[in-house]
Each structure stands twice: as C-alpha cells, then as structure tokens.
Protein backbone atom coordinates (compact mmCIF):
# COMPACT_ATOMS: atom_id res chain seq x y z
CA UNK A 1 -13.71 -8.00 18.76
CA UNK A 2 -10.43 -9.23 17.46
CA UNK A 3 -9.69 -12.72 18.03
CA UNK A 4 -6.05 -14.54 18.34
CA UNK A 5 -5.51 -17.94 17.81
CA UNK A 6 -1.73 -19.52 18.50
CA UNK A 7 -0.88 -22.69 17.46
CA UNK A 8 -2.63 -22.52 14.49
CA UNK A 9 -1.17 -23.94 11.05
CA UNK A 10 -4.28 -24.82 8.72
CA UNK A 11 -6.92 -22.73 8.80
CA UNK A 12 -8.82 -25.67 7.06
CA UNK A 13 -8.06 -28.20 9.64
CA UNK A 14 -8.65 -28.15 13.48
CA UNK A 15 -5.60 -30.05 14.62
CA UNK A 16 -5.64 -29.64 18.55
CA UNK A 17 -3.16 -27.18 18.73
CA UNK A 18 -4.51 -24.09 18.38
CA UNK A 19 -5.36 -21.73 21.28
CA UNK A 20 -8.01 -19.53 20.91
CA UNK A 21 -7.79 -15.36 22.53
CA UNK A 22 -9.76 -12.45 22.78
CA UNK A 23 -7.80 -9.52 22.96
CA UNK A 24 -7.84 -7.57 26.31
CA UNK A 25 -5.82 -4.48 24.80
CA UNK A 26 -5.07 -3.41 21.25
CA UNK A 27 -2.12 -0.74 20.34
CA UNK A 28 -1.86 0.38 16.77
CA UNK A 29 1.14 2.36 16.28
CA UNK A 30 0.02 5.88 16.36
CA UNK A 31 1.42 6.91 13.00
CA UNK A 32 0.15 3.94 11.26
CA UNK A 33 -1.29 4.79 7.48
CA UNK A 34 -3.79 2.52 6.32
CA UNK A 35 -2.89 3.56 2.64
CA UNK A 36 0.55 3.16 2.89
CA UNK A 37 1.32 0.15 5.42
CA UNK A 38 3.56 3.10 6.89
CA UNK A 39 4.06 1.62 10.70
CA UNK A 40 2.34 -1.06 10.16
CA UNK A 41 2.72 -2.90 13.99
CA UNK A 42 0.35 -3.20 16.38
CA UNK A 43 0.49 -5.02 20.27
CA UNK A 44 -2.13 -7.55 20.98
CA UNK A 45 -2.36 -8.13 24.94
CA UNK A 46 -4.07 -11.78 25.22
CA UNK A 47 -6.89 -12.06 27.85
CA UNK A 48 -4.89 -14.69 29.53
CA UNK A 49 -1.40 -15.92 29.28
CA UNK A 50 -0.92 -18.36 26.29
CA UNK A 51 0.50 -21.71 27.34
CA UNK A 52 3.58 -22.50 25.66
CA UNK A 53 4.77 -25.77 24.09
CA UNK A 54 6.31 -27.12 20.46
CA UNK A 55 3.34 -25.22 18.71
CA UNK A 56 2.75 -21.88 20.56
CA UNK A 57 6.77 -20.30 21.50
CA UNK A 58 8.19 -16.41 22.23
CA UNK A 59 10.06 -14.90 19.47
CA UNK A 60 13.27 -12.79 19.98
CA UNK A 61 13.56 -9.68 19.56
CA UNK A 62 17.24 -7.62 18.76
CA UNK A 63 18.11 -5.49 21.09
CA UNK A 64 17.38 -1.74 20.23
CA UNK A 65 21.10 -0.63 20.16
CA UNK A 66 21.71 -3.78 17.55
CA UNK A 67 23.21 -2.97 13.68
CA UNK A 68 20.50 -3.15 11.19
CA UNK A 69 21.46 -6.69 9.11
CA UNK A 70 23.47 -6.66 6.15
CA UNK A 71 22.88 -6.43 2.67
CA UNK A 72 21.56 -9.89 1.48
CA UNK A 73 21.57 -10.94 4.90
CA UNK A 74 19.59 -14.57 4.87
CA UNK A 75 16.11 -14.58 7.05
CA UNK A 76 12.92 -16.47 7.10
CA UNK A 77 9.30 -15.08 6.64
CA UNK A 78 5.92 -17.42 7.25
CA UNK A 79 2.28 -16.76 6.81
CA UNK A 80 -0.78 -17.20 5.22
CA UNK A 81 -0.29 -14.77 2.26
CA UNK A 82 -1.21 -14.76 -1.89
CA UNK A 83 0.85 -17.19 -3.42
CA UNK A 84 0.87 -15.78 -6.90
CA UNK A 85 0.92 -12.36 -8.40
CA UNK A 86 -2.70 -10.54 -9.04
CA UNK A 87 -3.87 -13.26 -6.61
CA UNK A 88 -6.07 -12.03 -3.75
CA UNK A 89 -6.39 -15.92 -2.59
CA UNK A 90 -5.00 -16.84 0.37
CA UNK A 91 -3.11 -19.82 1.23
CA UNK A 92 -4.90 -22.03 3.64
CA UNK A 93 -1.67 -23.45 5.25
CA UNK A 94 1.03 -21.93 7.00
CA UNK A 95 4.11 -21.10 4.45
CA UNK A 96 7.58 -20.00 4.72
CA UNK A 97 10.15 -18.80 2.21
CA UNK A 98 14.03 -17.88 2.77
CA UNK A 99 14.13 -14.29 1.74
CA UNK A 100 17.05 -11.69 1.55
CA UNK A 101 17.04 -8.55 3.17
CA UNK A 102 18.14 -5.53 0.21
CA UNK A 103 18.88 -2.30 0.79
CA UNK A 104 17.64 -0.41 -2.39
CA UNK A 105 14.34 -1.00 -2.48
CA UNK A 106 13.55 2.51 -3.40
CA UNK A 107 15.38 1.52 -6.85
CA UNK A 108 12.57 -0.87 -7.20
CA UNK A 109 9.47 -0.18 -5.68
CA UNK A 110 10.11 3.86 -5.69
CA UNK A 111 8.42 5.69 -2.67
CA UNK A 112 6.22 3.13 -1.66
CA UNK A 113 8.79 1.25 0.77
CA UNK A 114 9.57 3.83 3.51
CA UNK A 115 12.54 3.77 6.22
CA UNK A 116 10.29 2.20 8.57
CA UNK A 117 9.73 -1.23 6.44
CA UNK A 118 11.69 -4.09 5.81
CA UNK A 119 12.42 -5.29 2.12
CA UNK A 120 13.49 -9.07 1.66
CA UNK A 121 12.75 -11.26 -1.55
CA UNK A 122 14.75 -12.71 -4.15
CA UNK A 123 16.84 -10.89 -6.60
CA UNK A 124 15.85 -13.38 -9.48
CA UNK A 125 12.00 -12.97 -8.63
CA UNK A 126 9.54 -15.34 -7.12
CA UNK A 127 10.25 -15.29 -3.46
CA UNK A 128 8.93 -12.61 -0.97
CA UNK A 129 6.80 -12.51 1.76
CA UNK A 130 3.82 -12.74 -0.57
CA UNK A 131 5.23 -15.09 -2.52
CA UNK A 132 6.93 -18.70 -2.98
CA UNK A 133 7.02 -20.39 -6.58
C-alpha cells in the first residue's frame, strides 16, 4: 500500500502539518523503465480530497501547447534527495536549490538523459536536484 503524506517537511519531526493518504488509484506511465528513469511519472489519486492551506497547495502546470523554457532558464527543485556525491543518505529535511535548465545534456551525461527528462544543475558543479553544496 503506498502511502502519501502532504504537508510534510521533516521526516524527523512531526510538526502538525502533515496529512496522511492512502492511495485509492495508482498510474505509472506505461512506458516507464525502471533501469533507465525513462518516463518516470506516475498519478497518485488520494482516498479523500487533501485540505489545502500554507503547507499543503496545487502546483501549476504549463499548458500543453506552451514553448519548452530556454536555455539556462532559472527554476527551483525541492526534495529529500543525497546531498553529496557517492552518498546514498538522504536528507531528513526538505531542500531546495535554484537550478538551470541546459539543453545539451547528451554532451554530458551521453545516452542516459532521454527526450523525455529534464536536465537542470549548475554549470560550475555542485547544484542539481541531487545536490546543494
């Protein structure tokens, strides 16, 4: 059973703000490879509607006729992630880094970033969705 929990910002901490969900549906993207990340999204449908407030909000989506962003285009990532290289750790707290969006990756991480990912870092090193020295 997969459980959801909004609101959430430590996972060492219970701070009153989480809500807690089973999930009623589950849709992996049907071309999703495990080995690759390939389509790597999935739809969670809660068990009951979430209640929203300054913790637990909708995020916008583009619309699907929008431009892809530019080159170096400026956006936001957050999670729980590694924090170092070769580190399988995870951070306890909820992080976020500025990132850029690039549109070579393939120059730098060959064929493992396919047309269906998004690559976003730092061209001097150290910030990524992974990662925030």
């Amino acid at each position: 059973m997969i459980q959801v929990v909004l609101g959430e910002h430590s996972f060492n901490t219970e701070e009153g703000t989480e809500q807690r969900f089973s999930a009623a549906l589950v849709v992996r993207h049907y071309m999703y490879q495990h080995w690759t990340f390939d389509n790597d999204i999935m739809l969670i449908k809660l068990d009951r509607p979430a209640v929203l407030n300054s913790w637990v909000g909708l995020v916008s989506l583009p619309e699907p006729d929008s431009r892809p962003l530019a080159d170096r285009a400026r956006c936001t990532v957050s999670g729980w992630g590694v924090t170092s290289l070769n580190s399988y750790s995870l951070s306890p707290e909820l992080r976020s880094v500025d990132v850029d969006m690039f549109r070579n990756c393939w120059y730098y991480y060959y064929f493992r970033i396919t047309e269906n990912m998004i690559c976003a870092g730092s061209y001097s090193g150290g910030k990524d969705s992974c990662q925030n020295r």
